[in-house]
N, C-alpha and C. Protein backbone atom coordinates (compact mmCIF):
# COMPACT_ATOMS: atom_id res chain seq x y z
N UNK A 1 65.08 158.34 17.08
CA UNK A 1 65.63 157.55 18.16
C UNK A 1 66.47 158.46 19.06
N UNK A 2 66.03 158.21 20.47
CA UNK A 2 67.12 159.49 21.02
C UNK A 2 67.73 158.79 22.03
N UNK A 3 69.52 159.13 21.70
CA UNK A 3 70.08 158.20 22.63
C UNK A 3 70.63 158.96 23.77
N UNK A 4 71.22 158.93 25.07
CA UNK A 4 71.91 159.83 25.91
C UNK A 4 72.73 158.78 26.46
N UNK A 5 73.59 159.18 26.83
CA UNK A 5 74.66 158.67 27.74
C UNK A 5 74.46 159.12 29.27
N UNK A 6 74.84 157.80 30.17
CA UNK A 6 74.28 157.89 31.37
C UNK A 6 75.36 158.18 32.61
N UNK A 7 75.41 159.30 32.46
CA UNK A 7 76.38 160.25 33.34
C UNK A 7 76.49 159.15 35.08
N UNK A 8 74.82 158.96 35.38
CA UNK A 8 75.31 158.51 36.78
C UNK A 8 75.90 157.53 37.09
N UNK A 9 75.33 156.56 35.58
CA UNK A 9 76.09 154.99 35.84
C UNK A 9 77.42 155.08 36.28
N UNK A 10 78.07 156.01 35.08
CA UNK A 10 79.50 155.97 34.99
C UNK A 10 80.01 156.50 36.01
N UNK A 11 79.32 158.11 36.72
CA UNK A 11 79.47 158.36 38.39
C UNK A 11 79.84 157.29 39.17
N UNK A 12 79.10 156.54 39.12
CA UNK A 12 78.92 155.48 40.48
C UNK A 12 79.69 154.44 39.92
N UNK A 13 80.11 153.89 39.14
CA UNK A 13 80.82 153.20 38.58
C UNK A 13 82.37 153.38 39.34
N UNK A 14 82.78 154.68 38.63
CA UNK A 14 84.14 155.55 39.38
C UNK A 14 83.71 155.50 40.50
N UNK A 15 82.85 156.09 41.35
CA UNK A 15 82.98 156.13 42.98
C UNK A 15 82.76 154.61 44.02
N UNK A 16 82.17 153.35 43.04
CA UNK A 16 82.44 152.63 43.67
C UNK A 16 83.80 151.79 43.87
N UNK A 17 84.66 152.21 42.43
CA UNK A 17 85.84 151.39 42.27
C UNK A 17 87.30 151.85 43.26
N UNK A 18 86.61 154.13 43.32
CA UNK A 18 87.51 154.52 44.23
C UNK A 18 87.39 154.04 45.86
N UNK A 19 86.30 153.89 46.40
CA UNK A 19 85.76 153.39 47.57
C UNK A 19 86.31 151.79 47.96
N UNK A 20 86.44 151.15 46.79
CA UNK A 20 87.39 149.98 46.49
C UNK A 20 88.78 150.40 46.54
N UNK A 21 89.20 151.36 45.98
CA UNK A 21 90.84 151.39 46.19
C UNK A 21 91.32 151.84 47.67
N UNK A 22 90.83 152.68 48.02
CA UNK A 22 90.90 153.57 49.62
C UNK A 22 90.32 151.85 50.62
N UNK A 23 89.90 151.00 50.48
CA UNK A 23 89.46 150.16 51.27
C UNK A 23 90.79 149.27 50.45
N UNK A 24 91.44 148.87 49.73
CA UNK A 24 92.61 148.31 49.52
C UNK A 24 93.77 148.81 50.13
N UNK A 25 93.56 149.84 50.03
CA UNK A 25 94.74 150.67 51.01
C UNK A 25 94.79 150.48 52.31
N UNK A 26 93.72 150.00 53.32
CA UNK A 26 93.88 149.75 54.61
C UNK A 26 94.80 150.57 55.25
N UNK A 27 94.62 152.02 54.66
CA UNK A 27 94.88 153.13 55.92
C UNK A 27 95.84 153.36 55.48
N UNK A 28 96.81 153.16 54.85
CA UNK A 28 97.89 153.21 53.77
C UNK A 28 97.86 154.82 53.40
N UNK A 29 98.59 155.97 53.18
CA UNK A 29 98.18 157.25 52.45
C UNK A 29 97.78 157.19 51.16
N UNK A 30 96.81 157.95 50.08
CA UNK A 30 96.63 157.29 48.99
C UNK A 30 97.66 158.38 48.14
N UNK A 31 98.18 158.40 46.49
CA UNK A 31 98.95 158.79 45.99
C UNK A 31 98.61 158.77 44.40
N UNK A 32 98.40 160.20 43.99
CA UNK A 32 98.33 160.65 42.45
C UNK A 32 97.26 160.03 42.62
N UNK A 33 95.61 160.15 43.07
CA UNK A 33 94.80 159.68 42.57
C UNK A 33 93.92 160.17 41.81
N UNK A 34 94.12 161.83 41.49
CA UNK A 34 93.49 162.60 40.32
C UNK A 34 93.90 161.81 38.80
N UNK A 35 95.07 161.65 38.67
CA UNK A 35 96.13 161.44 37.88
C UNK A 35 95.71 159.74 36.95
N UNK A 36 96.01 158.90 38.26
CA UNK A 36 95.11 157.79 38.12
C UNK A 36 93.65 157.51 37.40
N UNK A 37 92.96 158.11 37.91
CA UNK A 37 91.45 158.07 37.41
C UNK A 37 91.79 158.65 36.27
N UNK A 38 92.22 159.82 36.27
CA UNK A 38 92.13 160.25 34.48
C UNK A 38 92.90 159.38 33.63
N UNK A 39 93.95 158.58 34.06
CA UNK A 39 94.59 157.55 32.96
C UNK A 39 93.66 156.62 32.76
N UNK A 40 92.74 156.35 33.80
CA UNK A 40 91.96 155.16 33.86
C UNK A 40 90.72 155.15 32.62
N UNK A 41 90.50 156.63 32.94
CA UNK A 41 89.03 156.99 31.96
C UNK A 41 89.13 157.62 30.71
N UNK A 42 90.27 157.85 30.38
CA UNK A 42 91.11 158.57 28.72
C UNK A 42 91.36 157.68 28.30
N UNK A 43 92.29 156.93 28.28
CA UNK A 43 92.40 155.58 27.46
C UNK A 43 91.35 155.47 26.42
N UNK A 44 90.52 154.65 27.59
CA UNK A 44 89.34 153.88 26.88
C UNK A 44 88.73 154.66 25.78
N UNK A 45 88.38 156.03 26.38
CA UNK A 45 87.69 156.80 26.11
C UNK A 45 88.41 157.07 24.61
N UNK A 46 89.88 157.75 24.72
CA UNK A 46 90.30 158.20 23.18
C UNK A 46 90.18 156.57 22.21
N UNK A 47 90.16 155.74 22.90
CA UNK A 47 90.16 154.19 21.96
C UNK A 47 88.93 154.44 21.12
N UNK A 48 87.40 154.58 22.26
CA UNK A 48 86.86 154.31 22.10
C UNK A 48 86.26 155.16 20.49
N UNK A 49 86.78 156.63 21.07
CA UNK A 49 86.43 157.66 20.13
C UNK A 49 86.78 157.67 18.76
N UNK A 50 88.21 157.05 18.67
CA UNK A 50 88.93 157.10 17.43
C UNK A 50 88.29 155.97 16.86
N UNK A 51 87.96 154.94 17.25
CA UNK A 51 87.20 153.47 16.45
C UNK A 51 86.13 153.87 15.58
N UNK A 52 85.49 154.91 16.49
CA UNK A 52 84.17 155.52 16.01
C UNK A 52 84.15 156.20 14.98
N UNK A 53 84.93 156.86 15.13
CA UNK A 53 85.28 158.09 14.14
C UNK A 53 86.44 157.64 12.91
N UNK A 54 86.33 155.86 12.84
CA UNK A 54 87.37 155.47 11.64
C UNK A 54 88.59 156.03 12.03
N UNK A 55 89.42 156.75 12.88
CA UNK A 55 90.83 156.80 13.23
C UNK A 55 90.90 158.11 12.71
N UNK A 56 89.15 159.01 12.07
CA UNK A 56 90.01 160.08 11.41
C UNK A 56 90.41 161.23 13.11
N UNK A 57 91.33 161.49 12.91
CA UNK A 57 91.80 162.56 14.23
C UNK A 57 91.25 163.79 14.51
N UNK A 58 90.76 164.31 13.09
CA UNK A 58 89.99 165.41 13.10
C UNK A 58 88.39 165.52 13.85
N UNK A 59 87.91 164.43 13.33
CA UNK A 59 86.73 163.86 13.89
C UNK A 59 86.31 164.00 15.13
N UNK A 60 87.64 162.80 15.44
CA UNK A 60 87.68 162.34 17.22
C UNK A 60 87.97 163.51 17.64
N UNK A 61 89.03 164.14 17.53
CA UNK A 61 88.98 165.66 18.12
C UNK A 61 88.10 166.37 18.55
N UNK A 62 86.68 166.89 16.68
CA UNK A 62 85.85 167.36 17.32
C UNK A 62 84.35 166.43 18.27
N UNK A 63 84.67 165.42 18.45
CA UNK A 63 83.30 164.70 18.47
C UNK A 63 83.78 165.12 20.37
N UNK A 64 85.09 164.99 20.72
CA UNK A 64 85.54 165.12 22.26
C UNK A 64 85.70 166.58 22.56
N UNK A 65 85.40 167.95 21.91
CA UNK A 65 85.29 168.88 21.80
C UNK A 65 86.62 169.43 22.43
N UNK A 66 88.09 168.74 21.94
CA UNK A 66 89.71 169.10 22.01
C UNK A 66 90.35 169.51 20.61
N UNK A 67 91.04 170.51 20.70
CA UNK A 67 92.02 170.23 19.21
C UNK A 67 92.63 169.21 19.30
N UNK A 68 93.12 169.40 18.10
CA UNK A 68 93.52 168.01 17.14
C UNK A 68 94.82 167.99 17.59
N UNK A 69 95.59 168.80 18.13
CA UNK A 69 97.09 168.78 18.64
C UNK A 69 96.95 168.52 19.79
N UNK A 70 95.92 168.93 20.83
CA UNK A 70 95.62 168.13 21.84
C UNK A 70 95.59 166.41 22.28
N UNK A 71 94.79 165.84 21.30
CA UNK A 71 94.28 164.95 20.76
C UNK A 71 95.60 164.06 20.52
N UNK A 72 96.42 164.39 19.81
CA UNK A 72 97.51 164.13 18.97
C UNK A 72 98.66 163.62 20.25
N UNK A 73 98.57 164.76 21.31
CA UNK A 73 99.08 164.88 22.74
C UNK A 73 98.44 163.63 23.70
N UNK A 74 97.45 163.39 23.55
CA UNK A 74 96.57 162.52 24.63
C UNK A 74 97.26 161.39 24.13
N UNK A 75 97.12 161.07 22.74
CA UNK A 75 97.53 159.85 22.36
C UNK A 75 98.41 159.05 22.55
N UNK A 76 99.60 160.39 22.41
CA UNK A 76 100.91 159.77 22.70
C UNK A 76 101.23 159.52 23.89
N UNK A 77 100.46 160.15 24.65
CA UNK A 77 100.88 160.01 26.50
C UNK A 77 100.67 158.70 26.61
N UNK A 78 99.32 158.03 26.17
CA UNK A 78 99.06 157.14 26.12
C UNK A 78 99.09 155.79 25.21
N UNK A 79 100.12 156.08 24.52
CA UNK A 79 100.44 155.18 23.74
C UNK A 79 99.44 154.55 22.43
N UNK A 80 98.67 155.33 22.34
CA UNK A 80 97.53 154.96 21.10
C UNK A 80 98.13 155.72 20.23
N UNK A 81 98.31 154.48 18.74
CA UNK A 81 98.64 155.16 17.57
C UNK A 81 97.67 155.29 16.68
């Protein structure tokens, strides 16, 4: 069975939601929006990883190809225990 993950969905996904925020802004300057998107898409992402991987840290670490003190770092920024 061969599975892949679909890089463009998730592309266009992000570029339609940013195209949505810049059109919320109504000309407004926009602010930290590197910053933003990456809080937006880590989250989920370390949630998603650690569920997978049973919470072991080592795992999720290597399955996201970060050390584990990295990892350890993401978490806490983000409040996942």
């Amino acid at each position: 069975m061969e599975t892949h993950f679909n890089e463009s969905e998730l592309a266009a996904c992000v570029r339609r939601e940013l195209e949505q925020y810049f059109k919320d802004l109504d000309g407004e300057p926009p602010a930290g929006i590197y910053e933003m998107v990456l809080n937006c898409v880590e989250k989920p992402l370390l949630e998603v990883i650690l569920d997978r991987a049973g919470s072991n840290q080592s795992r999720a670490a290597e399955w996201l190809g970060i050390n584990r003190n990295t990892l350890r770092k993401k978490m806490q920024q983000h409040g996942i225990k």
